[in-house]
Protein backbone atom coordinates (compact mmCIF):
# COMPACT_ATOMS: atom_id res chain seq x y z
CA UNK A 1 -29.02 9.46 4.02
CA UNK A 2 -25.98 8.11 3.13
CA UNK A 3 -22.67 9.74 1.18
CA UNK A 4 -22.96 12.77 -1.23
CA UNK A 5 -22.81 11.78 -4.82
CA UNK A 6 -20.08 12.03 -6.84
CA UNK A 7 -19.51 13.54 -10.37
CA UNK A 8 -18.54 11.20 -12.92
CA UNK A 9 -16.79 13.64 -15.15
CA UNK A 10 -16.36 12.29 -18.54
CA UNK A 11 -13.77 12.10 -21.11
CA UNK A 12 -13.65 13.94 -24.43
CA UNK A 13 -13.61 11.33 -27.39
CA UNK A 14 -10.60 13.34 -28.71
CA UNK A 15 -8.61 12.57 -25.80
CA UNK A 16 -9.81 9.00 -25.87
CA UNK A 17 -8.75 8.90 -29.59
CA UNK A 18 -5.50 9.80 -28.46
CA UNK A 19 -4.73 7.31 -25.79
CA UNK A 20 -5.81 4.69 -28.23
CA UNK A 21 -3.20 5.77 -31.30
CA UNK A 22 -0.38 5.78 -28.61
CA UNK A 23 -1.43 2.64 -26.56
CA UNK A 24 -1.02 1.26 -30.22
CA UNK A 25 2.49 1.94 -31.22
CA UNK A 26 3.92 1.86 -27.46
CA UNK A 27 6.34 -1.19 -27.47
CA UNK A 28 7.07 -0.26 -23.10
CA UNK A 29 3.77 0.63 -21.73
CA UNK A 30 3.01 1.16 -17.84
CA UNK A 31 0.02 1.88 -16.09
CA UNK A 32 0.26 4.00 -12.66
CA UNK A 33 -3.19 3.91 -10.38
CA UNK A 34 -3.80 5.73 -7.92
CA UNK A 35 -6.56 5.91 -5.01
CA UNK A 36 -8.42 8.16 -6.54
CA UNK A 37 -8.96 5.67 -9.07
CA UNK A 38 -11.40 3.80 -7.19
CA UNK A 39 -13.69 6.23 -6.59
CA UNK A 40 -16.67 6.98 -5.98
CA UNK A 41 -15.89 3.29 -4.50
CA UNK A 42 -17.87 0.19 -4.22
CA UNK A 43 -17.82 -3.57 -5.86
CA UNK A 44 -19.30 -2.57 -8.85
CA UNK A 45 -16.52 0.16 -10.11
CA UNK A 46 -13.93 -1.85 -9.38
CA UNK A 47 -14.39 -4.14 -11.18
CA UNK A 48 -14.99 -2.24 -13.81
CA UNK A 49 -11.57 -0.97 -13.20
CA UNK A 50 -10.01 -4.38 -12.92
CA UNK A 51 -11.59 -5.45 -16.00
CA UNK A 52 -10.41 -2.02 -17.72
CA UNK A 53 -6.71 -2.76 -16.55
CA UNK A 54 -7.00 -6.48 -17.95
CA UNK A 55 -8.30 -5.00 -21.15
CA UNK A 56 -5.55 -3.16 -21.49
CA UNK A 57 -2.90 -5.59 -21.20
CA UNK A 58 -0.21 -3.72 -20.08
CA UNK A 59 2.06 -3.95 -16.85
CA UNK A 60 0.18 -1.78 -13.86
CA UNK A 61 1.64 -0.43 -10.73
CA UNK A 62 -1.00 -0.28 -7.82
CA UNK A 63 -0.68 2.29 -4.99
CA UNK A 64 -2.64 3.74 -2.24
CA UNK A 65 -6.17 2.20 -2.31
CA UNK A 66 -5.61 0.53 -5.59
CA UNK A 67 -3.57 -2.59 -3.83
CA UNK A 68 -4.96 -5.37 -4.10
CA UNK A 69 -7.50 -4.64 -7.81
CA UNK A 70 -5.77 -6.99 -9.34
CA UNK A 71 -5.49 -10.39 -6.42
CA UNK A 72 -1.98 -11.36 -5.85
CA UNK A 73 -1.22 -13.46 -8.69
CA UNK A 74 -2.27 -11.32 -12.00
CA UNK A 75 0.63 -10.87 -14.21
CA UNK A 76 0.22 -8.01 -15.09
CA UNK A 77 0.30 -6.55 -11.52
CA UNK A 78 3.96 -4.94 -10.60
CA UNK A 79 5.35 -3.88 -7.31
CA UNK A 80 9.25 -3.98 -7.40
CA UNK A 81 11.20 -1.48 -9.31
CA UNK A 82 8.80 0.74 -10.32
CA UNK A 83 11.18 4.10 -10.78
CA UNK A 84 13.40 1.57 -13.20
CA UNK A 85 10.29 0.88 -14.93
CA UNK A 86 9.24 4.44 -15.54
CA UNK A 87 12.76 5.52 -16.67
CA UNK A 88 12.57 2.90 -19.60
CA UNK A 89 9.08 2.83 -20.01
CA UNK A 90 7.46 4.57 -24.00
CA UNK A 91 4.33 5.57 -22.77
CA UNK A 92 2.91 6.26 -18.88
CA UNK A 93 -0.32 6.27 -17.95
CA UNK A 94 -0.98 8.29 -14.16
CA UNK A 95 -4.13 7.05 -13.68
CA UNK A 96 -5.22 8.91 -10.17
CA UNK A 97 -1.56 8.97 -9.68
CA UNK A 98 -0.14 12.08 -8.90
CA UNK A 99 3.80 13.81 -9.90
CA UNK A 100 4.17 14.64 -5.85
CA UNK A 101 7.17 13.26 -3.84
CA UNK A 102 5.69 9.83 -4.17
CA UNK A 103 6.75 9.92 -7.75
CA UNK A 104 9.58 12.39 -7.24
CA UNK A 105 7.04 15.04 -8.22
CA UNK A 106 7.48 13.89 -11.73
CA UNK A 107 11.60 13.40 -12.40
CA UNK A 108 11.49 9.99 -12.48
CA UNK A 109 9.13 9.48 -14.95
CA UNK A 110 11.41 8.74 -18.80
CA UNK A 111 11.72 12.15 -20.12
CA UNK A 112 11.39 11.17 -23.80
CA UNK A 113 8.24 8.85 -23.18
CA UNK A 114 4.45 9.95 -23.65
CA UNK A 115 2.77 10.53 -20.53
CA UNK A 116 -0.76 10.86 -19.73
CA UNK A 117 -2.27 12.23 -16.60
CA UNK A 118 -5.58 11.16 -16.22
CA UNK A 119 -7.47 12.86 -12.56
CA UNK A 120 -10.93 14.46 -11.75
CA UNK A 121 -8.52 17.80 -9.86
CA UNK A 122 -7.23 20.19 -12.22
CA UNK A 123 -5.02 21.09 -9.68
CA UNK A 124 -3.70 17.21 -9.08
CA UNK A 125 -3.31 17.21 -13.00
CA UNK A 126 -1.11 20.59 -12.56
CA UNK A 127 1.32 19.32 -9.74
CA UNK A 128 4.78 19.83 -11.11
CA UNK A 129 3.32 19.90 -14.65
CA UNK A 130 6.48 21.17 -16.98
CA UNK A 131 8.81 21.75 -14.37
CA UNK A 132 10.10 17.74 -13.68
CA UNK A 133 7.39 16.50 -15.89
CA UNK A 134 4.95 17.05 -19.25
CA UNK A 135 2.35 15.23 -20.76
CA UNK A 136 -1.01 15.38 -22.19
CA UNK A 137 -4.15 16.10 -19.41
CA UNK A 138 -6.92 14.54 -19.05
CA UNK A 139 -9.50 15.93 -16.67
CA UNK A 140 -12.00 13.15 -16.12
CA UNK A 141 -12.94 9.77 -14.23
CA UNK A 142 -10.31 7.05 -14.29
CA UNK A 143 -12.82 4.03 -14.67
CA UNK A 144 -14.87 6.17 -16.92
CA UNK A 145 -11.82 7.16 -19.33
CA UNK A 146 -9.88 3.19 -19.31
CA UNK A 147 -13.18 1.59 -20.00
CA UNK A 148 -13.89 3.27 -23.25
CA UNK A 149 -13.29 0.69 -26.59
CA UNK A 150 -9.14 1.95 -26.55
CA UNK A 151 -8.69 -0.59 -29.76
CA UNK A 152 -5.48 -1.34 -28.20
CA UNK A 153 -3.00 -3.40 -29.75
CA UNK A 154 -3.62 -6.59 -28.01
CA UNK A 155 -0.34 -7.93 -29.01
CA UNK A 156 1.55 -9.28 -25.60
CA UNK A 157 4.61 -7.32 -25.96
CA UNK A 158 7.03 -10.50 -24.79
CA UNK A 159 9.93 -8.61 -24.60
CA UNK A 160 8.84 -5.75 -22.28
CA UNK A 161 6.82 -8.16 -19.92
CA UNK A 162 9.57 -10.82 -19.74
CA UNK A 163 12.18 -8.33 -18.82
CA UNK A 164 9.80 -6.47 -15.81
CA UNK A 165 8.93 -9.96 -14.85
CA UNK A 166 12.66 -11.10 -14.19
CA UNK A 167 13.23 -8.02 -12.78
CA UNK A 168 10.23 -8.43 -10.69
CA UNK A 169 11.33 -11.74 -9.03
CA UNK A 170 15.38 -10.81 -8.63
CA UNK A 171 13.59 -8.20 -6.38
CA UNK A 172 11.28 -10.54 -4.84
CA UNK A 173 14.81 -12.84 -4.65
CA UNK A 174 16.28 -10.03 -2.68
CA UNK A 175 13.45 -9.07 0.13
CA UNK A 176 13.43 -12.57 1.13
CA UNK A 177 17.32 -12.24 1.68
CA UNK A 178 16.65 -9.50 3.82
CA UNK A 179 14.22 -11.34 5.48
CA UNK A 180 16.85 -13.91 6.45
CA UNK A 181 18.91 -11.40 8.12
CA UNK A 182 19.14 -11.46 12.23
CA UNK A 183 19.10 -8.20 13.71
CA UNK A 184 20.49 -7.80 17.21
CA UNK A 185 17.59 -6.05 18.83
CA UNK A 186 14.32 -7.74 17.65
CA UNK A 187 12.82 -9.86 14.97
CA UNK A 188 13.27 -8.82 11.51
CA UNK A 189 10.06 -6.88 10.02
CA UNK A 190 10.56 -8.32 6.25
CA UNK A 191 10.54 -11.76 8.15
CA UNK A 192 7.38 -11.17 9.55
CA UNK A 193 5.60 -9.74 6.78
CA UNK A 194 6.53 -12.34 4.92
CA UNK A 195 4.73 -13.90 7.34
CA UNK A 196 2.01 -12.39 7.81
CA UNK A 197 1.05 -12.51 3.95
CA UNK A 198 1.23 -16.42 3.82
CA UNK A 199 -1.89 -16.45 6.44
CA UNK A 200 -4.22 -13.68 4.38
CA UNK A 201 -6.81 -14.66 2.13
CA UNK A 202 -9.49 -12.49 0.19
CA UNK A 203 -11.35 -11.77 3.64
CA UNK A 204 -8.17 -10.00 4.80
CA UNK A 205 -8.18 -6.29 5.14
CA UNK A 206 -5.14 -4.89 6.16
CA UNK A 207 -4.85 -0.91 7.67
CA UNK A 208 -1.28 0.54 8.00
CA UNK A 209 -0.85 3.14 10.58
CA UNK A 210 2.81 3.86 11.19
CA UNK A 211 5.99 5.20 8.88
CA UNK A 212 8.83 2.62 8.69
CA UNK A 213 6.79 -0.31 9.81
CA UNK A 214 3.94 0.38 7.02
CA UNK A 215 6.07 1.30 4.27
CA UNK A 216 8.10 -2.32 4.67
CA UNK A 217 4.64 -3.79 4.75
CA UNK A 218 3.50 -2.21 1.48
CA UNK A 219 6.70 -3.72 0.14
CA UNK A 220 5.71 -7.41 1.44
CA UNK A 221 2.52 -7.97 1.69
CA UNK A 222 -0.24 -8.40 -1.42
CA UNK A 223 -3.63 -7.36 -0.56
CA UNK A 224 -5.77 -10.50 -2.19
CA UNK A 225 -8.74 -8.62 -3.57
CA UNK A 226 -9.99 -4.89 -4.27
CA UNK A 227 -10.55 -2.39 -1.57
CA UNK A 228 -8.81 -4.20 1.25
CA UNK A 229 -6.09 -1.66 2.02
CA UNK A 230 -6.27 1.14 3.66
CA UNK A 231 -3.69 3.44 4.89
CA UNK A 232 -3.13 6.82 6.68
CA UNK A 233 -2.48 8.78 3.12
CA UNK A 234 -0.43 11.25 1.34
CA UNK A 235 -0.70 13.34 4.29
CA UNK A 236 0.80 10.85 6.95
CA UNK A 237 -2.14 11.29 9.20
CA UNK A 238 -1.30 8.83 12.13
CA UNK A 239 -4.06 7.73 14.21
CA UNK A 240 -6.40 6.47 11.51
CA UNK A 241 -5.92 3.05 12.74
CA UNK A 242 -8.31 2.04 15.17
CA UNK A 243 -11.07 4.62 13.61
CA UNK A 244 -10.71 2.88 10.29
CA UNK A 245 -10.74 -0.90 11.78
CA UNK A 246 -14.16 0.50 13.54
CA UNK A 247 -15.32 1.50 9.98
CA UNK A 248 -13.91 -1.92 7.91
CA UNK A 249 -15.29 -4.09 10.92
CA UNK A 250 -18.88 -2.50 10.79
CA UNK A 251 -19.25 -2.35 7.29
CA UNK A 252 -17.36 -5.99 6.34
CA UNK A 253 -18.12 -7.92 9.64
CA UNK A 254 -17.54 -11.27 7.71
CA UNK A 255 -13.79 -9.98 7.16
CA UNK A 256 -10.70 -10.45 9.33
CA UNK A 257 -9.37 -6.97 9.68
CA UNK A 258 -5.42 -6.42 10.36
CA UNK A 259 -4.41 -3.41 11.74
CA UNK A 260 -0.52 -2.30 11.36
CA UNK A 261 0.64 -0.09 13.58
CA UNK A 262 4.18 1.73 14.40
CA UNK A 263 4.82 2.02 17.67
CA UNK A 264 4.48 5.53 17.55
CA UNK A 265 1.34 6.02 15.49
CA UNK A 266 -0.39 3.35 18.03
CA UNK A 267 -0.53 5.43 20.88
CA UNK A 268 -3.39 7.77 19.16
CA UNK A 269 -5.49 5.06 18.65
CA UNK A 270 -4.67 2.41 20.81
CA UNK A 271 -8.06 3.45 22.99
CA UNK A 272 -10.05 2.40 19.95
CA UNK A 273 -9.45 -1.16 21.32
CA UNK A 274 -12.05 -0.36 23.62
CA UNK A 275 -14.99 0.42 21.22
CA UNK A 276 -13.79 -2.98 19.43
CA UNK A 277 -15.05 -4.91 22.57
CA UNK A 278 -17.54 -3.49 23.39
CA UNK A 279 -19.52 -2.73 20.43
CA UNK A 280 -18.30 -6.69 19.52
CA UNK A 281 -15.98 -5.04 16.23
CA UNK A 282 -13.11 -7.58 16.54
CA UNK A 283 -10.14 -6.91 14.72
CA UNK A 284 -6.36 -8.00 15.13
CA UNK A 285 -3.12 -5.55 15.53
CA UNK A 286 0.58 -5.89 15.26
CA UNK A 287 2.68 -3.19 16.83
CA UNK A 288 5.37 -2.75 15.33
CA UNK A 289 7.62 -1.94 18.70
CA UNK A 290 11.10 -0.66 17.78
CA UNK A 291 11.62 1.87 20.73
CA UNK A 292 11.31 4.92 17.90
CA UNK A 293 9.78 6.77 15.46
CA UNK A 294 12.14 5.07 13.10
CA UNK A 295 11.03 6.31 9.71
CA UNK A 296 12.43 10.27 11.23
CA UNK A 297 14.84 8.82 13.62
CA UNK A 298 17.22 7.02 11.13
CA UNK A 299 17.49 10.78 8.81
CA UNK A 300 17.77 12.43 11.77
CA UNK A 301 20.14 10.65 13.28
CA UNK A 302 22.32 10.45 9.90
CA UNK A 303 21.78 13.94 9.04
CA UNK A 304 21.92 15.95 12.32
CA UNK A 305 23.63 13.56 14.67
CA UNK A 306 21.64 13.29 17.19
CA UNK A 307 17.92 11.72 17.95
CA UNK A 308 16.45 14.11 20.23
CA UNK A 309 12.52 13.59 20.75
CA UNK A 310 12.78 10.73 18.38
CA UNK A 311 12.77 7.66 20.42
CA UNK A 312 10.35 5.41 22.17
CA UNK A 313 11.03 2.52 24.36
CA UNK A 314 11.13 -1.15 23.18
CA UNK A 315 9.68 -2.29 26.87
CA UNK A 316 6.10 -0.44 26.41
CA UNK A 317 4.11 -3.37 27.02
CA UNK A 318 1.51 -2.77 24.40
CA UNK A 319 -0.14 -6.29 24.59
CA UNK A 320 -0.94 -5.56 28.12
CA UNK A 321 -2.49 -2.33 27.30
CA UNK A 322 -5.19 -3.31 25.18
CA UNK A 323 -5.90 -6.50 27.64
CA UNK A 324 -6.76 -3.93 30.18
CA UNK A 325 -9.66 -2.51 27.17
CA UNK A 326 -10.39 -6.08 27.32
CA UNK A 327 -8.52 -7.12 24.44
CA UNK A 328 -6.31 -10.70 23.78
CA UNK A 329 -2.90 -9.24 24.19
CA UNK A 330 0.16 -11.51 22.49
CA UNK A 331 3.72 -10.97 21.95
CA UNK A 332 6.34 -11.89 19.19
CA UNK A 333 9.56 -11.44 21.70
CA UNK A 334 12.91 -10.49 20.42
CA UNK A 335 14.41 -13.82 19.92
CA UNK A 336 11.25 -15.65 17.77
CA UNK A 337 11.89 -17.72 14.86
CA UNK A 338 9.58 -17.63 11.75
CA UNK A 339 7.72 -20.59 13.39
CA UNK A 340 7.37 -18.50 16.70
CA UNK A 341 5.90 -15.70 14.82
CA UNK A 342 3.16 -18.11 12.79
CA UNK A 343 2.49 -19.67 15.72
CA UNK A 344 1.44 -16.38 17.48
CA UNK A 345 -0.10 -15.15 14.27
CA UNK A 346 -2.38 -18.29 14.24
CA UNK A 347 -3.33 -17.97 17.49
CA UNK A 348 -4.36 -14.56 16.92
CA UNK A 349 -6.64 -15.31 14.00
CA UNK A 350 -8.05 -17.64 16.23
CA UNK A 351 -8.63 -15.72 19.16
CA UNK A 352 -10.54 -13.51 16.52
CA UNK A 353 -12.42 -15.63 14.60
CA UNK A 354 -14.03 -16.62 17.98
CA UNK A 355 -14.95 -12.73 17.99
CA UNK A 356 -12.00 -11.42 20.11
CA UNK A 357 -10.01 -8.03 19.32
CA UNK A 358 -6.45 -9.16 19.61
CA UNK A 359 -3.13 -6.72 19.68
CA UNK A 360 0.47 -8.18 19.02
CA UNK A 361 3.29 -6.24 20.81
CA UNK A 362 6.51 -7.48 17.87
CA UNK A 363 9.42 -6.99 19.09
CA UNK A 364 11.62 -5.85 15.96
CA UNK A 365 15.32 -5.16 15.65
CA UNK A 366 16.34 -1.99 14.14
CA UNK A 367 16.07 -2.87 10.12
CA UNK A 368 17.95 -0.93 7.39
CA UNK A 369 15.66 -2.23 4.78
CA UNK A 370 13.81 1.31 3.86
CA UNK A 371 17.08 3.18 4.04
CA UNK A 372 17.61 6.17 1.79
CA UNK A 373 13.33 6.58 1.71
CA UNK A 374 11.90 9.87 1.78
CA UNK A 375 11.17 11.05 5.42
CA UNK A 376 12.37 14.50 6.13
């Protein structure tokens, strides 16, 4: 019969009163959004959320599910420098964000700055709550709590938006230098992502399944419209992949659905390829093949010295895999160029828009570019 409902728990007006008097005198406002801001899910509550965001006016950074609400071109939308951003920032809103190690459970957030938690968990609302971080709590529905009249200061803030902007594109300035840098072992992953995101459009759902491989992708690419990202979670639950490609086929089967796997993570779902062809639930994948579970291996290696049980080999043929499910199987080799790798791309979305399930064994060269992340 379909999904259970779920609650819309309400705001008190108090608390509402409250956001509004300090969305008025902030002068360095962010917004934080987390998945659980989209729920209960659906076309119609996001954009209500969107449309709550706009009406806001103030700079938001989207994570988890949230990619995406806002296109790829909304000014207001953030990605780059976000820690910077909440260390100088007057007033934070958590919206469905949560203080866990994705936000440095809370110590990165400006310690003299108003924060506000908004989340439907009293628990989420709790995590790390004045140890790293204090604020005022709001237990209630995101959409249902931003959409109220805020009366908020619609005045543009220049200053603040000018200086995350520049910010925002020295960063942007900087990925596509790393980009241009040839590794020894394999194509460059920024380089491909960068890609990757000049072929999407708003029919483009995108699925990350790995560690290394998916977190540079959620640095590069821009999910064009709400809902089209989905990814394996706080929890790091490989093997979602092909089980969610099923799902975003079945239920969008006008989309073109990108799957994004590590090389590691792909082996628990790689057999989902063979649903995909038969049941006629196309979808495209990139492996991200660099012989390891890279996102452990390069701690690991740095911290203990060695690698053991960390490595993978870059000669798996993946491609040819999946063409025994029945699958198109390509390859980016070692040595492609950026016109190699569009080329390939192309021919994938091709091969798929003529209602083929298509895997991409990539080659990649060991990148530094998520160095110093949080893996271990």
């Amino acid at each position: 019969d379909g999904p259970l409902p779920v609650a819309i728990i309400p705001p008190r007006y108090s608390r509402v009163k409250t956001i509004s008097k300090l969305l008025a005198v902030s002068k360095r406002p962010v917004i934080v959004l987390g998945s659980q801001a989209t729920a209960p899910g659906g076309k119609l509550q996001t954009e209500r959320l969107a449309r709550a965001v706009r009406d806001l006016n103030i700079p938001a950074f989207l994570s988890g599910m949230t990619r995406g609400l806002l296109g790829d071109k909304d000014p207001l939308f953030f990605r780059q420098a976000r820690e910077a951003a909440l260390k100088e920032a007057d007033l934070i809103i958590l919206a469905g964000a949560i203080c866990d190690f994705r936000l440095d459970y809370g110590r990165i957030l400006n310690s003299k700055a108003q924060v506000i938690a908004i989340n439907r968990g009293e628990g989420q609302l709790d995590l790390n709550h004045r140890t790293f971080w204090k604020g005022l709590q709001i237990q209630a529905d995101v959409v249902t709590t931003l959409s109220h009249q805020l009366m908020v200061d619609q005045k543009t803030r220049e200053e603040w938006m000018k200086h995350l902007t520049e910010r925002e594109q020295e960063k942007e300035t900087e990925m596509l230098r790393e980009g241009e840098v040839q590794l020894n072992s394999g194509v460059n992953p920024v380089l491909l992502f960068e890609v990757l995101d000049s072929l999407l459009s708003e029919k483009s759902i995108l699925i990350g399944d790995g560690g290394d491989f998916v977190g540079i992708a959620s640095r590069i690419l821009r999910p064009r419209a709400p809902l089209t990202w989905l990814d394996l979670g706080v929890y790091g639950t490989l093997g979602v992949g092909g089980g969610f490609a099923l799902g975003a086929k079945a239920a969008k089967p006008g989309s073109e659905v990108w799957v994004l796997w590590g090389d590691g993570s792909c082996t628990y779902s790689l057999a989902e390829v063979e649903p995909s062809v038969r049941n006629q639930l196309p979808f495209i994948a990139l492996v991200g093949n660099n012989g390891s579970w890279r996102q452990i291996a390069r701690d690991q290696a740095g911290i203990l010295g060695r690698d053991t049980a960390c490595m993978l080999d870059r000669s798996t043929p993946y491609h040819r895999i999946a063409e025994q499910y029945g699958a198109v199987g390509l390859e980016i080799g070692p040595d492609s160029q950026r016109e190699d790798m569009e080329a390939v791309l192309r021919e994938a979305q091709a091969e798929n828009a003529a209602g083929r399930t298509v895997v991409v064994n990539v080659i990649l060269g060991d990148s530094q570019f998520r160095a110093g992340s949080i893996s271990v």
